[in-house]
Protein backbone atom coordinates (compact mmCIF):
# COMPACT_ATOMS: atom_id res chain seq x y z
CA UNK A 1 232.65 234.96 -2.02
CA UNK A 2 231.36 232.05 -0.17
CA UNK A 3 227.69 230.79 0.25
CA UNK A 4 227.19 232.71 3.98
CA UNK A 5 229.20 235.65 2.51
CA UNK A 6 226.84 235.39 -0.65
CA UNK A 7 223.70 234.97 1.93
CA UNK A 8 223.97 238.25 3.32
CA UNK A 9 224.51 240.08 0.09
CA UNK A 10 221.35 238.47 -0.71
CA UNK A 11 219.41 239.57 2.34
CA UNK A 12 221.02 242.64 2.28
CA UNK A 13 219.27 243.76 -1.10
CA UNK A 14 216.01 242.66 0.25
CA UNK A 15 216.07 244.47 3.49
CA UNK A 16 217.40 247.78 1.52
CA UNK A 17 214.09 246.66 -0.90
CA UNK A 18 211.97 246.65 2.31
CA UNK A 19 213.10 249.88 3.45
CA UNK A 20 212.22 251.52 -0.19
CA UNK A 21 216.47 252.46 -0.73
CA UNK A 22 217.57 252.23 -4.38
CA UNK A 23 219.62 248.80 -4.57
CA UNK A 24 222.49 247.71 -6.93
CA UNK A 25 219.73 245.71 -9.21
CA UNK A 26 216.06 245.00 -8.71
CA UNK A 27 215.63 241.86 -6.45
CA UNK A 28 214.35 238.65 -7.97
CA UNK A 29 212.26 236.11 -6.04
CA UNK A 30 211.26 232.43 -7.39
CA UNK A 31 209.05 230.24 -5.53
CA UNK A 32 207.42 226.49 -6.74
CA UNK A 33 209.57 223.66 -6.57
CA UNK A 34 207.87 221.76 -9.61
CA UNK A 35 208.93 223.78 -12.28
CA UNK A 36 212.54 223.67 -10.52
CA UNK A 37 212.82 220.23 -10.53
CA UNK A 38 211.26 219.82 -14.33
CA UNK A 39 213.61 222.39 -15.48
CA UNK A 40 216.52 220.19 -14.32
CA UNK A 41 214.57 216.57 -14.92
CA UNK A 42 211.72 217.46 -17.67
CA UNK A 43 211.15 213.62 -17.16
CA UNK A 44 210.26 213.63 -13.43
CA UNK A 45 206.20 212.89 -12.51
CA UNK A 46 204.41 214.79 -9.83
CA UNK A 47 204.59 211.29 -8.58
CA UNK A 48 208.06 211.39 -7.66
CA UNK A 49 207.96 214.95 -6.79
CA UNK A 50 205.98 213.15 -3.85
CA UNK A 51 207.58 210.30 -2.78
CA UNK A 52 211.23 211.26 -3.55
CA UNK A 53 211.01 215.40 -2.39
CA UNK A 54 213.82 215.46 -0.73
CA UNK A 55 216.09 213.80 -3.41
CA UNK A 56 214.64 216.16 -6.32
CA UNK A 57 215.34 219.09 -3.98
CA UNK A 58 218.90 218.02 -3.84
CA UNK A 59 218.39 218.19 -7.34
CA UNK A 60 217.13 222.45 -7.46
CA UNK A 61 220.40 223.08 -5.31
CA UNK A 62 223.16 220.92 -7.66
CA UNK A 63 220.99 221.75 -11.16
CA UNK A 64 218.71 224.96 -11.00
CA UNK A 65 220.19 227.47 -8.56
CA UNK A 66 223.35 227.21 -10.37
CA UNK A 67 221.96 228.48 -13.40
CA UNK A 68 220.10 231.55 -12.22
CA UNK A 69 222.95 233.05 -9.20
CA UNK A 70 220.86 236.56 -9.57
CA UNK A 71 217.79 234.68 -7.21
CA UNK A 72 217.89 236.29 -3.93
CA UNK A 73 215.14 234.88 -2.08
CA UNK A 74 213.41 231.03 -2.69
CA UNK A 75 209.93 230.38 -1.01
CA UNK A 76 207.63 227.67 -1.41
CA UNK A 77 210.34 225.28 -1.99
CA UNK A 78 210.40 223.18 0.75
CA UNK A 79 207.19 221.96 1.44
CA UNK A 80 206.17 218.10 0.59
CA UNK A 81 202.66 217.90 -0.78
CA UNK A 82 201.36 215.12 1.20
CA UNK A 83 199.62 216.62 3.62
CA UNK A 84 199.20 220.01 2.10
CA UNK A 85 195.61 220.49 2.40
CA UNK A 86 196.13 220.04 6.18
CA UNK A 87 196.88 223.48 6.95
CA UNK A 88 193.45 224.36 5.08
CA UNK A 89 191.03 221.80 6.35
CA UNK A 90 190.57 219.59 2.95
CA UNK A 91 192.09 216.14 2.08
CA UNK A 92 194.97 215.91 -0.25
CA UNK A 93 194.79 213.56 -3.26
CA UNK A 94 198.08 212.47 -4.53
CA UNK A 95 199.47 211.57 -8.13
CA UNK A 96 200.06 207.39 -7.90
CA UNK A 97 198.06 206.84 -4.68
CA UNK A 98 194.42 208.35 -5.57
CA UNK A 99 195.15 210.57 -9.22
CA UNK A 100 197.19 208.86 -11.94
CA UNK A 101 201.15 209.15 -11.75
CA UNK A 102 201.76 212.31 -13.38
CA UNK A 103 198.99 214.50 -12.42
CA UNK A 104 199.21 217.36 -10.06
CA UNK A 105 197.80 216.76 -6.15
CA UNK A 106 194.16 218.05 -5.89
CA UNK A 107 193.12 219.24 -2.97
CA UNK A 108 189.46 217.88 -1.46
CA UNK A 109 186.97 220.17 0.33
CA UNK A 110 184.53 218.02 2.47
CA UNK A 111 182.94 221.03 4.46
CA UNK A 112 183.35 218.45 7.79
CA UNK A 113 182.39 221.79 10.18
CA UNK A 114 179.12 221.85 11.05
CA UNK A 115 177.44 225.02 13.20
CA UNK A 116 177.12 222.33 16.02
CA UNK A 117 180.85 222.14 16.20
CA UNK A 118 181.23 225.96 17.00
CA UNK A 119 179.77 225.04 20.59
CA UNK A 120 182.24 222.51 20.95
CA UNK A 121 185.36 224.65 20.31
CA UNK A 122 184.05 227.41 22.28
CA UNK A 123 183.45 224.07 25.34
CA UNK A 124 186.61 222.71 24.19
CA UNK A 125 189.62 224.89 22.53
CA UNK A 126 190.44 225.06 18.84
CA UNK A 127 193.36 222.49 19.20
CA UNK A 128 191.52 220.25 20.51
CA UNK A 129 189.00 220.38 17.64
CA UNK A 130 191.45 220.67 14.74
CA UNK A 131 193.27 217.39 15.92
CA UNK A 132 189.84 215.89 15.94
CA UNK A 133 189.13 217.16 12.28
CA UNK A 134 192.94 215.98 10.92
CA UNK A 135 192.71 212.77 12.31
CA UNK A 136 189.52 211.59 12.79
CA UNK A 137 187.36 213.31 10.28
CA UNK A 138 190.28 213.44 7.14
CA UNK A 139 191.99 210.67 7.90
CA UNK A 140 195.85 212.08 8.31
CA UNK A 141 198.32 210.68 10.03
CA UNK A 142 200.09 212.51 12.54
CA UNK A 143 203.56 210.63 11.92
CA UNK A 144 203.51 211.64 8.16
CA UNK A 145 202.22 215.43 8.98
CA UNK A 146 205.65 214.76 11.81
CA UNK A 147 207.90 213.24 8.87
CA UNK A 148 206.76 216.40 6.25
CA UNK A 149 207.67 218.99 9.24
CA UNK A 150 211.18 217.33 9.28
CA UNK A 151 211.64 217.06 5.99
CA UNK A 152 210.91 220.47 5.29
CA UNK A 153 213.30 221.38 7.87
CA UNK A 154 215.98 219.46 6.21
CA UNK A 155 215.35 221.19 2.63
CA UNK A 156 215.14 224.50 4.08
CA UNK A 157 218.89 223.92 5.41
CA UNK A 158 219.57 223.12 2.24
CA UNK A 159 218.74 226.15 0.41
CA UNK A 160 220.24 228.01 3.71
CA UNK A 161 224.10 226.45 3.10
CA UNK A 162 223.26 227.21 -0.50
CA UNK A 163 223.33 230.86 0.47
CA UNK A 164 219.72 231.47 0.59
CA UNK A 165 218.37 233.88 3.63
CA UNK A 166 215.27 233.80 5.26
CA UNK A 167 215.38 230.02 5.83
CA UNK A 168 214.42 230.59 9.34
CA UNK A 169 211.31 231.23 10.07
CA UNK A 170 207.55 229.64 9.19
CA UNK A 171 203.71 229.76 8.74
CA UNK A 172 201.33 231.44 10.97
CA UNK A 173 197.64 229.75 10.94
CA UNK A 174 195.28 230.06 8.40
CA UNK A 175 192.95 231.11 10.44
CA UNK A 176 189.73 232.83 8.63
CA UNK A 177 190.70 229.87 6.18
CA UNK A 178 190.39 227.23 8.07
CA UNK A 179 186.69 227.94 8.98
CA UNK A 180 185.65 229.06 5.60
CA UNK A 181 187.03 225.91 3.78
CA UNK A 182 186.02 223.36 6.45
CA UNK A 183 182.81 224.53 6.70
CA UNK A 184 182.03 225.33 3.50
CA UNK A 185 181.94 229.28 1.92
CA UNK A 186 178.25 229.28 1.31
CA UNK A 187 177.56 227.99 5.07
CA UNK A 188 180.40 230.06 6.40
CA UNK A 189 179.54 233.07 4.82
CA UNK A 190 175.84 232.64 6.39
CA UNK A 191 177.51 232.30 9.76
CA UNK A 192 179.24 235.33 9.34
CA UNK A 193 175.59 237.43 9.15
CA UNK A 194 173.55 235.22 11.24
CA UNK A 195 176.59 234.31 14.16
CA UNK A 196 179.40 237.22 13.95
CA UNK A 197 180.15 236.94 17.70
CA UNK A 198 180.84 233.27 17.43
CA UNK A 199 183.17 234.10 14.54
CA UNK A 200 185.20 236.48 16.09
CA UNK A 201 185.17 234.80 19.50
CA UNK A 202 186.54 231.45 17.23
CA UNK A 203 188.97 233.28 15.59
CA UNK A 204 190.23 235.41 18.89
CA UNK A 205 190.41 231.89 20.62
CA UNK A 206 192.79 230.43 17.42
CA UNK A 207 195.09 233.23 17.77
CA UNK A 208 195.42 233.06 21.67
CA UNK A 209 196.31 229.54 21.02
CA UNK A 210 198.74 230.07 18.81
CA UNK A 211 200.33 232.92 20.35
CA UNK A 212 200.79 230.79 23.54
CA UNK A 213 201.90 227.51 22.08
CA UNK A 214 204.33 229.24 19.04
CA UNK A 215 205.95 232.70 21.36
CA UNK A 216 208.92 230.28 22.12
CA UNK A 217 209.42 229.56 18.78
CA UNK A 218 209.70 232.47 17.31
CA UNK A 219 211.86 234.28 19.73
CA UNK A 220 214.34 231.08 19.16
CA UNK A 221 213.80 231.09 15.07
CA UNK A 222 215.09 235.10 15.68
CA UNK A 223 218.05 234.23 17.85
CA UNK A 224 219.32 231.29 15.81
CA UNK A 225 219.06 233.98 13.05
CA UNK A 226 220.56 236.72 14.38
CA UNK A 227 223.45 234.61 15.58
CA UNK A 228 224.78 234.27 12.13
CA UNK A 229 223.76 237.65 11.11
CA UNK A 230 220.77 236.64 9.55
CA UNK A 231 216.56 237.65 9.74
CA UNK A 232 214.09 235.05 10.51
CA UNK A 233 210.55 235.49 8.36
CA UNK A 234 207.48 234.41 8.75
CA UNK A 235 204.13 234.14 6.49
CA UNK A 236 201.24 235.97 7.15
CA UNK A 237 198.12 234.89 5.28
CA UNK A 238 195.05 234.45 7.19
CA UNK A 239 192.61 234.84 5.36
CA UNK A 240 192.67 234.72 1.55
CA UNK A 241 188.62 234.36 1.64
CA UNK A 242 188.92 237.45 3.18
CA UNK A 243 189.50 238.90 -0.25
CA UNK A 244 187.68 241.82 -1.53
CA UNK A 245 186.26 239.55 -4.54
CA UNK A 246 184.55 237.81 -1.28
CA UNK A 247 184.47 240.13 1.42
CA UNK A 248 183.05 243.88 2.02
CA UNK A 249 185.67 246.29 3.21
CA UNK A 250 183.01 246.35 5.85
CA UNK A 251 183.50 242.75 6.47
CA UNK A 252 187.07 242.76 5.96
CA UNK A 253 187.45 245.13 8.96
CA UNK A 254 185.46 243.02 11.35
CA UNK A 255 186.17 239.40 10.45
CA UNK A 256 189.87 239.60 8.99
CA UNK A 257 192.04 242.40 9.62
CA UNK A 258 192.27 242.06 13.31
CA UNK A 259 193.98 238.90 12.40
CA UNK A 260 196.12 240.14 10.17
CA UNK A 261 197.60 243.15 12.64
CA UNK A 262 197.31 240.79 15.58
CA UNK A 263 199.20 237.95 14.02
CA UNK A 264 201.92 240.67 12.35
CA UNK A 265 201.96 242.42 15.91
CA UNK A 266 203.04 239.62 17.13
CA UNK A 267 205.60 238.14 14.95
CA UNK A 268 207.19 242.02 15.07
CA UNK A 269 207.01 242.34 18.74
CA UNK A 270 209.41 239.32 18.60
CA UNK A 271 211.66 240.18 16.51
CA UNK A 272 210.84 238.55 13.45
CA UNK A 273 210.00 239.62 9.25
CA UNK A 274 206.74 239.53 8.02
CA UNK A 275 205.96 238.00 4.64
CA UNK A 276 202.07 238.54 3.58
CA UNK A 277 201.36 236.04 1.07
CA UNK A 278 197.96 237.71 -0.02
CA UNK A 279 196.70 235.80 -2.95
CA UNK A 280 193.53 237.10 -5.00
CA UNK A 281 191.86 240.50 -4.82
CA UNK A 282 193.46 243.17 -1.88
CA UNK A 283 193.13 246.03 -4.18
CA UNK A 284 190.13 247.80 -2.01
CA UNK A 285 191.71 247.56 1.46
CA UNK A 286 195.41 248.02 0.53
CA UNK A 287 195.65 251.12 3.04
CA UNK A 288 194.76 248.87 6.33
CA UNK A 289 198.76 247.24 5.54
CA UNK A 290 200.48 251.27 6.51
CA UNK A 291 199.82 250.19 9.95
CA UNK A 292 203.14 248.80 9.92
CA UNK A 293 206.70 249.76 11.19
CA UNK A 294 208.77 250.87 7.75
CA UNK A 295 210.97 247.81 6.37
CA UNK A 296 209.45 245.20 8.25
CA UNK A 297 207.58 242.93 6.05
CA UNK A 298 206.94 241.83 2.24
CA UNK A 299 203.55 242.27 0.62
CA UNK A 300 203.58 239.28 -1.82
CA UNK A 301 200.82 239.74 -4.39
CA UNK A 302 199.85 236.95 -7.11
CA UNK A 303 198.13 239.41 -9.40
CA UNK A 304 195.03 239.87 -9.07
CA UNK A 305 195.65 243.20 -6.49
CA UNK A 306 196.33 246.33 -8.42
CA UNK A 307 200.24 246.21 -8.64
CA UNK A 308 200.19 250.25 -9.40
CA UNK A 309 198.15 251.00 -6.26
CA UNK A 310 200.41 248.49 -3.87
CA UNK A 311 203.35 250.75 -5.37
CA UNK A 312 201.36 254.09 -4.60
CA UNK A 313 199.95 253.43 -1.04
CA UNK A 314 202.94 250.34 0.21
CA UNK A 315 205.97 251.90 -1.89
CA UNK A 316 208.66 252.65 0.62
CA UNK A 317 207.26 251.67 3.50
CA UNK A 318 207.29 247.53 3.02
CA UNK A 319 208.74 245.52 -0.04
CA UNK A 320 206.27 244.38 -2.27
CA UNK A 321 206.03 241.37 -5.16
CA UNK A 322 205.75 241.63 -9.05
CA UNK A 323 203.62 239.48 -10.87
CA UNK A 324 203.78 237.32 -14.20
CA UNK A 325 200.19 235.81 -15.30
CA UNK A 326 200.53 232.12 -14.83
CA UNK A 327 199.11 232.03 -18.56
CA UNK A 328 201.78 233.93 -19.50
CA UNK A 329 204.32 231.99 -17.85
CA UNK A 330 203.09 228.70 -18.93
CA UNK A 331 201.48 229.33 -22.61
CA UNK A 332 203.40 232.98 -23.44
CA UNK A 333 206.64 232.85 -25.20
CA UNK A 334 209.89 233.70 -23.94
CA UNK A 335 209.88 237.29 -25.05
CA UNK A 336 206.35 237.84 -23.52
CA UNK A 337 207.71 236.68 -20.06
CA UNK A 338 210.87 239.20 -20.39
CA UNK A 339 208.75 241.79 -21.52
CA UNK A 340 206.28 241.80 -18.32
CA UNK A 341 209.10 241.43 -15.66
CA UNK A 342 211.16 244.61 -17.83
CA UNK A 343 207.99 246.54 -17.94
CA UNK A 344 207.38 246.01 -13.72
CA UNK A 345 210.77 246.96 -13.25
CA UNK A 346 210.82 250.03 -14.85
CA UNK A 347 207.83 251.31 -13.40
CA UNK A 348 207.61 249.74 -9.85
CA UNK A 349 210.10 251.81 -7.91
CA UNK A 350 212.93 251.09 -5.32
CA UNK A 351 210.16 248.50 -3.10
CA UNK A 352 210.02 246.04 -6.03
CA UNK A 353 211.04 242.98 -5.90
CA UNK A 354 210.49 240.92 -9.16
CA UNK A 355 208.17 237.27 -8.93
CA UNK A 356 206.16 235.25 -10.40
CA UNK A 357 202.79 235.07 -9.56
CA UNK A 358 202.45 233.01 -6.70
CA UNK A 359 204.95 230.81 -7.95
CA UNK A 360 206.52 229.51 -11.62
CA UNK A 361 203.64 226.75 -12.89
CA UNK A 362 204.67 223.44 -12.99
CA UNK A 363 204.51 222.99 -16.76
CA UNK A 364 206.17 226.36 -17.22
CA UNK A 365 208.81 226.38 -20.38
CA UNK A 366 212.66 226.07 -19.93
CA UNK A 367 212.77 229.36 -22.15
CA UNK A 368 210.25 230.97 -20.30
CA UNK A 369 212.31 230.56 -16.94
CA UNK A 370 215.36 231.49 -18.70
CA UNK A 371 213.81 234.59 -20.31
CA UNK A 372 212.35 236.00 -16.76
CA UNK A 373 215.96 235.73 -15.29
CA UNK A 374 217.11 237.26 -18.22
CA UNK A 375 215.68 240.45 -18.02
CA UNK A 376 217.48 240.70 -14.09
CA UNK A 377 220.37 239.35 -14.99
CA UNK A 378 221.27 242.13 -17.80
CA UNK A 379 220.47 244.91 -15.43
């Protein structure tokens, strides 16, 4: 079987997961280059996992996928660090530059939003505004945010001709995030009781932008896709302040979910997969996510949602994610980490696909790794 013959076998077992059909073995999904490249270079710093990325992803394709053939879908993989905090309004701190060599990039929340500013983007357009925060008020470089978009291109082409689907595809806007972490959660929240109109007006604008600028895109991430027989997906994620640790279901209704359907809407209108990458709390407003077509989209939970209610009320209608504890990845021993991903697979059903939580921890354990993939592989 070759890599492209190997691909669709791959993709094939997801989509069957999505559409809640019994498959040949449960699914298993890794995401989190660190631990990849550690496993295959304990030596490496976070350092180099910045300023040599690409190399050391060269590295996950020759050294880690080899190892574990059962994977069928990578995310979070391809993504330099640099300028992660971008996409969420913060400045990113890097190992050797402003944290010692071997510690992990921080991300720095400056609340730089003030409630004058919400005049201005109403006056002037969110784009307009967000280059103005990047550039001017964080300090980024828009050559470097150009040079990480390209690079991440390149790696994602890499796990693709390694016979890894869903490679095409991207990131929708953060958008409830954006606000709440420039401007600060106690200030934000605030706005939301003493300016809700502005909110949603903000938010409506972000999405019209994006929806104008990014149709194009889409529709051509699809058709490359489909011309090799392939899906393009993309992430979903608002809003993860919108969580129901943070947020009423009240509030959830009126500030976050009409992002949520808008932005799937429109990524399913075109064609596309939706992957909701719903870190923290959705236990409370799980029910709002049967809005969508059957075998469409991938609820990815981190696990801190119920896991037994996403079966009960997303089961069969939409994939969904397992979850490890990070503690128990990185501190549990090898037979604790086979004995949570055996347990989820016997009683998660034919929509399961098994995961870490959020993604394998950087300083997770060889063993630990080994003993996850384990309890797939013997299936």
């Amino acid at each position: 079987m070759d890599d492209q013959e190997l691909l669709l076998e791959r993709q094939q077992r997801i989509l069957d997961t999505m559409e809640g059909k019994k498959t040949d073995r449960t699914p298993l999904w890794f995401s989190g280059d660190a631990a990849m490249m550690r496993y295959v270079n304990p030596e490496v710093t976070f350092g180099q996992m910045v300023r040599e990325h690409e190399r050391l992803t060269q590295t996950i394709v020759d050294g880690f996928l080899p190892r574990f053939p059962k994977i069928d879908i990578l995310m979070a993989v391809d993504m330099n660090s640099r300028n992660i905090g971008a996409g969420q309004m913060a400045k990113t701190w890097l190992p050797g530059r402003e944290l010692p060599e071997n510690e992990m990039w921080q991300l720095l929340f400056e609340h730089i939003i003030t409630e004058e500013d919400y005049d201005y983007i109403l006056k002037h357009g969110w784009a307009k505004f967000n280059e103005i925060c990047l550039f001017e008020r964080l300090g980024y470089d828009p050559e470097s945010l150009a040079e990480d978009l390209a690079e991440g291109a390149r790696n994602k082409k890499r796990f693709h001709d390694a016979g890894f689907p869903f490679t095409f595809g991207g990131m929708c806007p953060e958008t409830f995030d954006v606000l709440a972490f420039g401007r600060g959660m106690m200030d934000f929240f605030v706005d939301l009781c003493e300016r809700p109109e502005t909110i949603c007006a903000i938010l409506d604008m972000m999405l019209d932008e994006y929806e104008e600028n990014s149709e194009q895109q889409v529709r051509e991430a699809v058709a490359a896709a489909e011309a090799l027989g392939e899906k393009a997906i993309f992430s979903v994620q608002p809003g993860v302040q919108a969580n129901c640790n943070l947020l009423s279901r009240e509030s959830f209704e009126e500030f976050a979910w009409p992002s949520y359907k808008r932005m799937a809407d429109f990524i399913l209108k075109n064609g596309g997969y939706v992957h909701f990458h719903m870190d923290s709390n959705w236990t409370n407003v799980l029910d709002y996510f049967t809005d969508f077509p059957k075998g469409r989209c991938i609820f990815d939970t981190d696990g801190f949602t119920d896991l037994y209610k996403v079966r009960d009320l997303l089961g069969g209608k939409m994939a969904f994610t397992g979850s490890v504890a990070p503690a128990t990845m990185a501190f549990g021993t090898p037979d604790d980490n086979y004995q949570a991903v055996k347990e989820q697979i016997a009683e998660m059903g034919d929509s399961f696909i098994a995961a870490p939580s959020c993604s394998l921890p950087a300083n997770m354990p060889r063993e630990n790794i080994d003993a996850m993939y384990a309890a797939i592989d013997e299936q």
